[in-house]
Protein backbone atom coordinates (compact mmCIF):
# COMPACT_ATOMS: atom_id res chain seq x y z
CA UNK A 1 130.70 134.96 125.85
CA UNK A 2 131.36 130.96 126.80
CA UNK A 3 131.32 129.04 123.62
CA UNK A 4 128.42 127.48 121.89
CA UNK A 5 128.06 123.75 123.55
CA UNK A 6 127.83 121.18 120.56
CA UNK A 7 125.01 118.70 119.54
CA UNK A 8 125.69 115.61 118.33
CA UNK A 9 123.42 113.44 116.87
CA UNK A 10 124.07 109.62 117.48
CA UNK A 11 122.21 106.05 117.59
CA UNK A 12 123.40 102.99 118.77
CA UNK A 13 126.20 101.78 116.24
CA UNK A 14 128.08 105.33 116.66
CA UNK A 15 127.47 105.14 120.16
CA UNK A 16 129.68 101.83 120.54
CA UNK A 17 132.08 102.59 117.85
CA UNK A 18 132.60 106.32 118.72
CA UNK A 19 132.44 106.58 122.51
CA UNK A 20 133.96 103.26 124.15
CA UNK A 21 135.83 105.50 126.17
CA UNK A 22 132.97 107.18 127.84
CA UNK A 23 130.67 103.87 128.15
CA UNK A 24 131.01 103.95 131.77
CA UNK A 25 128.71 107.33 131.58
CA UNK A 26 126.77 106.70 129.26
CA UNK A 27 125.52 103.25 130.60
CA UNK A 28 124.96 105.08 133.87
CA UNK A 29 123.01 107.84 132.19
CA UNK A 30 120.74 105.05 130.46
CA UNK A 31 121.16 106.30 127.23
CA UNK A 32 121.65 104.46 124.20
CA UNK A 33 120.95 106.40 121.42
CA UNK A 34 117.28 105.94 121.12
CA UNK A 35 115.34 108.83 119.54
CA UNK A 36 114.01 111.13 121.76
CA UNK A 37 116.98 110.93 124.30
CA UNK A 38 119.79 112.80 125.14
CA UNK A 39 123.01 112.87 127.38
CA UNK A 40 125.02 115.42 129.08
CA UNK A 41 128.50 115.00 128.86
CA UNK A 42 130.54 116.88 131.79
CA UNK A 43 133.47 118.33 130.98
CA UNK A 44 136.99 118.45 133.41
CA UNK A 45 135.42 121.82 135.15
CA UNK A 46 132.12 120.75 136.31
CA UNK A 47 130.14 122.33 132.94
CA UNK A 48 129.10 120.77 129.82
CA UNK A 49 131.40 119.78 126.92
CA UNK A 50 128.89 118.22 124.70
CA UNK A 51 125.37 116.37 124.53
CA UNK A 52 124.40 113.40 122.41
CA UNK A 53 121.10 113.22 120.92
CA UNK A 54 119.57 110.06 119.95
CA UNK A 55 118.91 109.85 116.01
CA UNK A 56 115.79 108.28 114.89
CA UNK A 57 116.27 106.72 111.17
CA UNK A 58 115.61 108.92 109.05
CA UNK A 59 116.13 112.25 111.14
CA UNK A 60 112.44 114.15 111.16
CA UNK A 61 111.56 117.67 112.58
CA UNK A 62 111.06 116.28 115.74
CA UNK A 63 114.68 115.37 116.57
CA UNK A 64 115.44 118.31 119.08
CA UNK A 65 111.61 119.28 119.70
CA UNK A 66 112.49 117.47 123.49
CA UNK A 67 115.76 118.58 123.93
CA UNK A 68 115.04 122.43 123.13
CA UNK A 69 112.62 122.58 126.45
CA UNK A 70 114.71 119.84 128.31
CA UNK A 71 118.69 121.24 127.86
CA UNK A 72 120.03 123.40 130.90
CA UNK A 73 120.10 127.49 129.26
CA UNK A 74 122.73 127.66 127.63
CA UNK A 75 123.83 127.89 124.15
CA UNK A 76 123.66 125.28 121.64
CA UNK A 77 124.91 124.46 117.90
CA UNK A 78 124.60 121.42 115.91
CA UNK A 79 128.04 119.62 115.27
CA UNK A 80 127.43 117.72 112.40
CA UNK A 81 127.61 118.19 108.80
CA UNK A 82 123.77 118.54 107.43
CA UNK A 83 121.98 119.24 104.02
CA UNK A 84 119.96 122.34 104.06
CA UNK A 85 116.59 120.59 104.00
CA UNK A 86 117.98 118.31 107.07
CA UNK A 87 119.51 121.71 109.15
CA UNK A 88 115.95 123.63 108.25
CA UNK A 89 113.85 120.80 109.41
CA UNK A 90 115.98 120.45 113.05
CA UNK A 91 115.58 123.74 113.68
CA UNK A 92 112.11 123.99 112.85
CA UNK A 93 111.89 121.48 115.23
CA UNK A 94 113.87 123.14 118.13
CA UNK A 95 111.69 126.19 117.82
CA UNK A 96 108.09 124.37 117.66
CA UNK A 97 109.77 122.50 120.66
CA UNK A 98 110.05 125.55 122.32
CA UNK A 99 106.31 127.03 122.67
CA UNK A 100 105.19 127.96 125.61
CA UNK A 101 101.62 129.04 126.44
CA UNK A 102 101.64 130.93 129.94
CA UNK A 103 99.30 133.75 129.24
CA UNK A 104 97.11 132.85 132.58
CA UNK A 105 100.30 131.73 134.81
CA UNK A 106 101.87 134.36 137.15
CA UNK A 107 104.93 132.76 137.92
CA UNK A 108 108.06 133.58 135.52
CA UNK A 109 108.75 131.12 132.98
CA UNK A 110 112.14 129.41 133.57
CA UNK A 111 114.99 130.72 130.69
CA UNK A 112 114.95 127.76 127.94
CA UNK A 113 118.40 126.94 125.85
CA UNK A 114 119.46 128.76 122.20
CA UNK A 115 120.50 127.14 119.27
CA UNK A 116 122.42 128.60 116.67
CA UNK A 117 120.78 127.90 113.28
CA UNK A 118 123.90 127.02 110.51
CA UNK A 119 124.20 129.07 107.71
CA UNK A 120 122.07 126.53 105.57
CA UNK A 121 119.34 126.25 107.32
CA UNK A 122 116.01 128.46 105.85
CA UNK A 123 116.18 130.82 108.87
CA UNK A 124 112.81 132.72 107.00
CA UNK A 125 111.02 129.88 106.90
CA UNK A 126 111.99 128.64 110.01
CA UNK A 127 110.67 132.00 111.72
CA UNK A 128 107.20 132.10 109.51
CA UNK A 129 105.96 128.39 109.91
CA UNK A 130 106.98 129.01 114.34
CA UNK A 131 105.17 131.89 114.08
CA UNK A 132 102.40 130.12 112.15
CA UNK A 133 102.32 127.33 114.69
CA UNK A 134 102.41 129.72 117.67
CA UNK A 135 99.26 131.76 116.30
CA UNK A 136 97.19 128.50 115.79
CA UNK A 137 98.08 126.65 118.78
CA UNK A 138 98.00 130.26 121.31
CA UNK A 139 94.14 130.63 119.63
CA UNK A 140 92.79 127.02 120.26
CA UNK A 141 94.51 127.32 123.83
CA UNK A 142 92.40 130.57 124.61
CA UNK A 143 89.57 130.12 126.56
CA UNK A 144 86.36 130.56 125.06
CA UNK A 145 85.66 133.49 127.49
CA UNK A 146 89.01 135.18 125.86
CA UNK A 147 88.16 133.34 122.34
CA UNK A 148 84.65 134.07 121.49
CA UNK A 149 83.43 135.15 118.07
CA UNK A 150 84.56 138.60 118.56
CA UNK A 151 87.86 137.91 119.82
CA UNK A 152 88.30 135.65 117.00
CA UNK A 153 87.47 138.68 114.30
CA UNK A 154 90.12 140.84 115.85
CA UNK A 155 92.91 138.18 115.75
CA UNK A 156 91.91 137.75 112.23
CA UNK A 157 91.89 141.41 111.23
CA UNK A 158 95.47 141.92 113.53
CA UNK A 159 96.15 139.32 111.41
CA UNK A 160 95.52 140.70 108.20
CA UNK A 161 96.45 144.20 108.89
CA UNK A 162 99.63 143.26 109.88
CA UNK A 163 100.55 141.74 105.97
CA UNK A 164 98.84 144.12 104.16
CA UNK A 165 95.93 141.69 103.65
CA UNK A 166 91.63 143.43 103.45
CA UNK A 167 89.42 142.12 106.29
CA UNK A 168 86.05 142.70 106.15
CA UNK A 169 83.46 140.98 108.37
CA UNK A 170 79.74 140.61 108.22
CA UNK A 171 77.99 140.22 111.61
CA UNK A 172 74.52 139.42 113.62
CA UNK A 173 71.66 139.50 111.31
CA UNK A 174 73.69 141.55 108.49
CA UNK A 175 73.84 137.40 107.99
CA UNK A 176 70.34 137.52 106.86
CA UNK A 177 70.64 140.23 104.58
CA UNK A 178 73.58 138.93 103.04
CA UNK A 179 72.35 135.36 102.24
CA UNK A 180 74.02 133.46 105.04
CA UNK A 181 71.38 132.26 106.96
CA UNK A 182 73.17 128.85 108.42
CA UNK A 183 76.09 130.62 109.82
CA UNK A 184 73.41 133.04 111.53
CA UNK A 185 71.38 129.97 112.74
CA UNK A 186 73.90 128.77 114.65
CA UNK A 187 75.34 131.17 116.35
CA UNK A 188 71.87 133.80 116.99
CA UNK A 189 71.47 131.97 120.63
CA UNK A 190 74.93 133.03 121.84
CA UNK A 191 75.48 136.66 123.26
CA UNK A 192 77.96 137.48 120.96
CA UNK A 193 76.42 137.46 117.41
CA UNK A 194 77.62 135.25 115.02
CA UNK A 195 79.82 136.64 112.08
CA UNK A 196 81.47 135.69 108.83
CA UNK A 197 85.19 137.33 108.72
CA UNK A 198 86.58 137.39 105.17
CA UNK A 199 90.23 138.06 104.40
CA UNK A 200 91.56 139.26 100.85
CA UNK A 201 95.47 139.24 100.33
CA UNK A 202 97.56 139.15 97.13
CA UNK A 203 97.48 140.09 93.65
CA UNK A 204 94.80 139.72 91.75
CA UNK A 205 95.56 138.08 88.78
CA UNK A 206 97.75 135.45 90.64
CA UNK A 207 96.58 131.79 90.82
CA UNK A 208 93.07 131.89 93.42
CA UNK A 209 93.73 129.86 96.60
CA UNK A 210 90.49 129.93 99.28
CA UNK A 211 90.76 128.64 102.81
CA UNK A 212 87.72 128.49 104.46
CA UNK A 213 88.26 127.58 108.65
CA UNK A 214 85.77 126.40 111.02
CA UNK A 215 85.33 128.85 113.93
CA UNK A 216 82.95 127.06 116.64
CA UNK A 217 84.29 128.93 119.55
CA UNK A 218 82.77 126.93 121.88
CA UNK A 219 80.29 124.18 121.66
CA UNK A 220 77.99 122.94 124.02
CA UNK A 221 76.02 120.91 121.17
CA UNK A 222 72.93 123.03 121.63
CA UNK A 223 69.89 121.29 122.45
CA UNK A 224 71.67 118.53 121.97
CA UNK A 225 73.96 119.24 124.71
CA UNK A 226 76.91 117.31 124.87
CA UNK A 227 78.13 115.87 128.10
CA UNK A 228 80.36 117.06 130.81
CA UNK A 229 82.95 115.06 129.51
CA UNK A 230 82.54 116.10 125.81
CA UNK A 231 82.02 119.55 126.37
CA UNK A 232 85.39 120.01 128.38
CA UNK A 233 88.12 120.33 125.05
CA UNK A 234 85.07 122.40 122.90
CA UNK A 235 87.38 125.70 123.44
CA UNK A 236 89.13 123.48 119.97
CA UNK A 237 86.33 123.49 118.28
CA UNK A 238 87.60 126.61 116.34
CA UNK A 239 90.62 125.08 115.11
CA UNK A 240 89.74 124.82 111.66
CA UNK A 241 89.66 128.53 112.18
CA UNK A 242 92.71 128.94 113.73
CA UNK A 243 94.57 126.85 111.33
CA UNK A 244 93.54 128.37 108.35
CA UNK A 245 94.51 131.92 110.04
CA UNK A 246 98.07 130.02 110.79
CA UNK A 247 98.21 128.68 107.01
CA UNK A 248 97.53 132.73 105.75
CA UNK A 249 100.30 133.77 108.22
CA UNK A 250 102.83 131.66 106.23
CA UNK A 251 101.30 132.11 102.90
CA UNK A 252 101.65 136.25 103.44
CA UNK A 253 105.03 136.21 105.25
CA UNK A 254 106.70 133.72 102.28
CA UNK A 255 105.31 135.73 99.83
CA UNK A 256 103.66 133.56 98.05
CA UNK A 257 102.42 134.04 94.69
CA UNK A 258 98.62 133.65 95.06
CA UNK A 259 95.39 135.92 95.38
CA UNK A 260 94.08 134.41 99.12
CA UNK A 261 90.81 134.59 100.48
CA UNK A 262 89.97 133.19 104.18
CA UNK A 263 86.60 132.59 105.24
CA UNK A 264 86.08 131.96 108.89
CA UNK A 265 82.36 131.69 109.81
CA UNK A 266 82.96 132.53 113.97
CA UNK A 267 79.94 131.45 115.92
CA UNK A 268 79.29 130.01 119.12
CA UNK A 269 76.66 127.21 119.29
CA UNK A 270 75.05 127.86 122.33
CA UNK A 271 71.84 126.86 124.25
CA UNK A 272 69.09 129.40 124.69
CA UNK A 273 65.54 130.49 123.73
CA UNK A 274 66.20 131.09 120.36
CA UNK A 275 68.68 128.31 119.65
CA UNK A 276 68.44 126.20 116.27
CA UNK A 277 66.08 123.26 117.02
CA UNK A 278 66.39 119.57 115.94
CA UNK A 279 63.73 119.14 112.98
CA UNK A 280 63.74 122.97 112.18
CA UNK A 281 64.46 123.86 108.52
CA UNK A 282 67.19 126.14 107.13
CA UNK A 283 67.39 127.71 103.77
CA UNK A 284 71.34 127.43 103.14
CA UNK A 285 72.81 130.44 100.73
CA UNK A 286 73.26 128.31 97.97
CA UNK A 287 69.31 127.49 98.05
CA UNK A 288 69.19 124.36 98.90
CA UNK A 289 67.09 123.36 102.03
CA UNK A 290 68.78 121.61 105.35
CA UNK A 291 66.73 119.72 108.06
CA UNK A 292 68.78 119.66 111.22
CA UNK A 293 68.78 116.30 112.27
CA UNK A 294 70.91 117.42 115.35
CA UNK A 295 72.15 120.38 116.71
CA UNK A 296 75.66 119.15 117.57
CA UNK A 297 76.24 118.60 114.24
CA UNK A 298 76.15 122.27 113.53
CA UNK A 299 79.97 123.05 112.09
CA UNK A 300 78.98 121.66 108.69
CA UNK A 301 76.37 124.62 108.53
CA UNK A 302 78.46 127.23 108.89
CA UNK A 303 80.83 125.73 106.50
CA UNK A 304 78.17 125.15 103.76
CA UNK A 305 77.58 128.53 103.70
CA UNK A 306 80.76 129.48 103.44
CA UNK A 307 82.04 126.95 101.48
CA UNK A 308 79.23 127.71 98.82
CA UNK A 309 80.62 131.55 98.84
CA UNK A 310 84.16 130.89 98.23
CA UNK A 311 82.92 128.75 95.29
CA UNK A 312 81.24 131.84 93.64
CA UNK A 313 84.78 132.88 92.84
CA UNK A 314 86.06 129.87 91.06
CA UNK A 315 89.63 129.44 92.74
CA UNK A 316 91.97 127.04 91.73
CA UNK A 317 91.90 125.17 94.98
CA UNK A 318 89.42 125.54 97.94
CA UNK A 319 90.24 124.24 101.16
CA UNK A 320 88.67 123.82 104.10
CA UNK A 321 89.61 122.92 107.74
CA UNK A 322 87.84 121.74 110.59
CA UNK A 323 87.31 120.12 114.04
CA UNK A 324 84.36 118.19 112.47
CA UNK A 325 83.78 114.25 113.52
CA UNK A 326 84.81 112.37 116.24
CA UNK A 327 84.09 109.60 113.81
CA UNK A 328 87.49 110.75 112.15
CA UNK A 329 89.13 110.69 115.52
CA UNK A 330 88.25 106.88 115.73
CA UNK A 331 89.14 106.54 111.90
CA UNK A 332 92.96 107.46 112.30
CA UNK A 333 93.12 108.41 115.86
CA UNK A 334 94.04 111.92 117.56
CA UNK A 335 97.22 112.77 115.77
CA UNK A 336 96.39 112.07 111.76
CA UNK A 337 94.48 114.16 110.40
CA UNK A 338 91.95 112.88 108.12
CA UNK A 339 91.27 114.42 104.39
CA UNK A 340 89.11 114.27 101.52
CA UNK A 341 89.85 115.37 97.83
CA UNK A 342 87.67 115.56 95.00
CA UNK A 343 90.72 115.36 92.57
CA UNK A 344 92.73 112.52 93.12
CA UNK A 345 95.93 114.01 91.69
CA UNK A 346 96.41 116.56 93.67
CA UNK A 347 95.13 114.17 97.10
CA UNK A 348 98.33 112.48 96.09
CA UNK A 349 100.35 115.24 95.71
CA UNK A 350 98.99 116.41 99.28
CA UNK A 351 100.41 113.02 100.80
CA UNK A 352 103.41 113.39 99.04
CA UNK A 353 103.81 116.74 100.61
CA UNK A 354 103.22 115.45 104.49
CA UNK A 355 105.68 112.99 104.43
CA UNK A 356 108.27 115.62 102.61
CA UNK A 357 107.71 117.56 105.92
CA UNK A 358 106.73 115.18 108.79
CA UNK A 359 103.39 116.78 108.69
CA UNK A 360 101.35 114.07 107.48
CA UNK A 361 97.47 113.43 106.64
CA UNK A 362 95.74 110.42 105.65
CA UNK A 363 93.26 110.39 102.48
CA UNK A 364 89.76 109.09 102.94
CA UNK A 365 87.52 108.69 100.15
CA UNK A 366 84.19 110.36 99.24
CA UNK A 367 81.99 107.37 99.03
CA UNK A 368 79.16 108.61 96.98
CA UNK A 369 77.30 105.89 97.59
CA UNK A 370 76.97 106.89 101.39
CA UNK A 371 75.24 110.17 100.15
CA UNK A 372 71.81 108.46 100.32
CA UNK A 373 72.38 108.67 104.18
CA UNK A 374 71.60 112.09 103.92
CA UNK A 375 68.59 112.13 102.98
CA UNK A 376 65.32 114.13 104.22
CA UNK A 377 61.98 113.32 104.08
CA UNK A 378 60.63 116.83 104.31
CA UNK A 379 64.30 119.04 102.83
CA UNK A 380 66.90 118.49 100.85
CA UNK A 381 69.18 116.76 102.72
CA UNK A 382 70.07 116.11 106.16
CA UNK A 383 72.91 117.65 108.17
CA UNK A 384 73.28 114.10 109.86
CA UNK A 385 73.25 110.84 108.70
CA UNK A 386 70.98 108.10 109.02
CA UNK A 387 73.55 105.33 110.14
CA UNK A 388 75.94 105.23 112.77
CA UNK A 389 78.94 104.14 110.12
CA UNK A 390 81.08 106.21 108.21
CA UNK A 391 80.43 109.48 109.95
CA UNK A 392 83.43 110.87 108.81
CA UNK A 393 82.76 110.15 105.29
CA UNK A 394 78.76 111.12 105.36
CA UNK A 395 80.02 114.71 106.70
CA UNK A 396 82.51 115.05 103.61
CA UNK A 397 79.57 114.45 101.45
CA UNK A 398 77.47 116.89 102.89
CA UNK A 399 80.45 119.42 102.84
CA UNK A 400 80.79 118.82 99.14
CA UNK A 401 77.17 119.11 98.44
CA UNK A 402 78.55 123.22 98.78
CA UNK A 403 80.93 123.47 96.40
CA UNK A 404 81.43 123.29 92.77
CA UNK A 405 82.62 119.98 91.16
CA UNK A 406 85.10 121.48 88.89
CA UNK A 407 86.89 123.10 91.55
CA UNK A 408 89.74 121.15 93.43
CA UNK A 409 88.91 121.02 97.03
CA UNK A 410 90.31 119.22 100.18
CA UNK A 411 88.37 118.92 103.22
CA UNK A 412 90.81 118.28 106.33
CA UNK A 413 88.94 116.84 109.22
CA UNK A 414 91.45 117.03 112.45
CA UNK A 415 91.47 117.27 116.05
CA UNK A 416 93.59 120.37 116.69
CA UNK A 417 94.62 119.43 119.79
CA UNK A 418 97.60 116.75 120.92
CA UNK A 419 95.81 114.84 123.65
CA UNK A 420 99.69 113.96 125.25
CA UNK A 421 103.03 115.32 125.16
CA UNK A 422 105.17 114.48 122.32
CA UNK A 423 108.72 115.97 121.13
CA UNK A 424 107.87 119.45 119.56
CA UNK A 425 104.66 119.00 120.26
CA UNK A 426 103.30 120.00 123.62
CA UNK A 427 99.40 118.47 125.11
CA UNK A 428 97.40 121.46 123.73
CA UNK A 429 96.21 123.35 120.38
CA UNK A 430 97.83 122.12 117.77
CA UNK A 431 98.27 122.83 113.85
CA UNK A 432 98.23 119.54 112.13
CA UNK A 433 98.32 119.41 108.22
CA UNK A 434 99.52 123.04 108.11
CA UNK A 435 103.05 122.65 107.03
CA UNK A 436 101.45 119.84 103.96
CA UNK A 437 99.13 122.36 103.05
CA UNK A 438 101.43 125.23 102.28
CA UNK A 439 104.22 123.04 100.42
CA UNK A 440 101.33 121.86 98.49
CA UNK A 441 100.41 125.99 97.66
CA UNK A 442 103.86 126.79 97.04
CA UNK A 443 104.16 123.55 94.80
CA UNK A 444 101.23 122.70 93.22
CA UNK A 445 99.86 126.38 92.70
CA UNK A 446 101.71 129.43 93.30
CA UNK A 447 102.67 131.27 89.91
């Protein structure tokens, strides 16, 4: 078996004091060491000695994530000497680099290059968070004809029979009976009935930890349809769903210390005869009345009922995760995700965590003030607001209008989907926050 070809990672100032005597190359390869970039160097025999990656400062997960689709197949190690943390994160990268989704292409995928992980690196985690990754971003890439609401319960309960984990799942107008009469709202117009999966895992006496995902398979907005042009990504609009299934995946395979619950209300808000109207009424399951204002704003619904449920158990942090405002996505753009916490120590903490990891979100607040927005004339509250501002925020508020004060929740509101091709991180469905959210578990909660 030829030998492993070596990676070495270089900028600018190594460049010119390390390889003088290859400058010729290496100025006609147009590489100078800038991140992102690599260079083959030939060897006497016509193959490859070595390749130079470019080193951003500091070195983040992304590093490799171009070079582990780009590199000829062949086999790889990394030459220099690296902390544990710094070998982990690489390879994390190289792997999340390496995703393919080709489930509807009939051509053969080309071979891509191997790299052998060093000893240090956390080959466990490593495998759980790719695997983590993969199952989020293959779910939001599914089609909604291949993704509905029933589709959805099956990957969940694959999911959960596969660690051990209960799944048990309430459907069609079992809703009703069961006090969830939002989540069966939105989804009754929709061939597939709507459903609320539920996912128990862990011991329990160990530390509560709920994740509650949004799981819009597809929405068209209702009767208030969206346009062509919004309607064409709504396959995403389960991603809250999906990441919370991807967060479980690496919460069960590390093991960690915690009694998890998952709540993924799986709907699809469709247009038909018996489709939610704007102006009807709808008694939530905490009590409280909700005046649509508009049907495309129907993934706070299914939340609210399901965010009022987890509450009944009292866990020691409840999040939630969803694809909810496009007033978020004009907040902090496509690739932040945007968060909310009602306890500001552990918002920090959450920060903290994303930039430990290259996985970072950015904290807005929970204006209470903006909660008069909300208002009804005829119910309790709106599920839109009456301005155009702060859509982002007014949603949050609604949100937390379902849950219990002395319970510490975050709210991520993302996009799910990288809307260009970055290192690592192909255009497609996307986890983003997932990695901050589980160091924050493992940190901040696990016994």
């Amino acid at each position: 078996m030829p030998a492993a070809i070596p990676l070495y990672l270089v900028d600018e100032t190594q460049i010119k004091r390390d390889y003088d005597d290859q400058s010729t190359w290496l100025n006609m390869s147009g590489f100078t060491g800038k991140a992102g970039t690599h260079c083959l160097i030939p060897n006497g025999s016509g193959g490859l000695e070595k390749v130079l990656v470019g080193k951003p400062e500091p070195l983040d997960i992304w590093t490799l994530g171009g070079a582990a689709q780009s590199l000829p197949p062949q086999t790889y190690r990394l030459a220099d000497s690296l902390s544990a943390d710094v070998a982990t994160r690489l390879c994390l990268g190289w792997q999340l680099g390496q995703y393919r989704f080709d489930r509807y292409k009939q051509a053969d995928s080309q071979p891509l290059p191997e790299l052998i992980f060093p000893e240090q690196a956390d080959q466990d985690y490593i495998a759980a968070a790719t695997q983590a990754t993969f199952l989020v971003r293959d779910l939001i890439n599914t089609p909604a004809s291949d993704m509905g609401p029933g589709q959805l319960e099956a990957a969940a309960c694959q999911l959960a029979l596969s660690h051990g984990a209960v799944c048990q799942v309430i459907a069609g107008e079992d809703l009703l009976a069961q006090q969830y009469p939002m989540i069966y709202a939105v989804g009754k117009a929709n061939e597939q009935p709507p459903r609320l999966i539920d996912i128990h895992w862990g011991a329990p006496d160990a530390p509560k930890v709920t994740l509650v995902g949004k799981g819009v398979c597809f929405d068209t907005g209702g009767v208030n349809a969206k346009s062509a042009s919004g309607m064409k990504l709504m396959k995403k609009d389960m991603g809250g769903a999906a990441q919370v299934l991807g967060l479980a995946s690496l919460i069960m395979q590390q093991g960690l210390a915690v009694r998890l619950r998952v709540l993924v209300p799986a709907v699809e808000n469709s247009i038909g005869g018996n489709a939610m109207r704007p102006s009807d009424v709808l008694t939530s399951r905490k009590g409280i009345t909700v005046e649509v204002g508009n049907t495309d704003a129907e993934g706070r619904l299914v939340l609210a009922d399901a965010l009022w449920e987890a509450s009944s158990e009292t866990p020691q942090l409840l999040i939630d995760c969803a694809t909810l405002t496009g007033a978020a996505r004009v907040a902090v753009g496509a690739e932040l995700p945007a968060f909310f916490c009602n306890d500001q120590a552990m918002a920090e903490a959450l920060q903290q965590a994303g930039l430990a990891v290259d996985d970072p979100l950015w904290q807005l607040p929970l204006h209470s003030p903006y909660r008069a927005m909300l208002d009804s004339k005829i119910a309790d509250i709106s599920n839109i607001s009456n301005s155009s501002y702060g859509g982002a925020i007014t949603a949050a508020l609604f949100l937390q209008e379902f849950t219990q004060p002395d319970i510490a929740w975050i709210h991520v509101d993302f996009m799910a989907y990288n809307t260009r091709n970055l290192p690592g991180r192909p255009e497609g469905g996307e986890a983003m926050g997932l990695r901050s959210l589980f160091a924050l578990i493992k940190d901040r909660v696990a016994a």
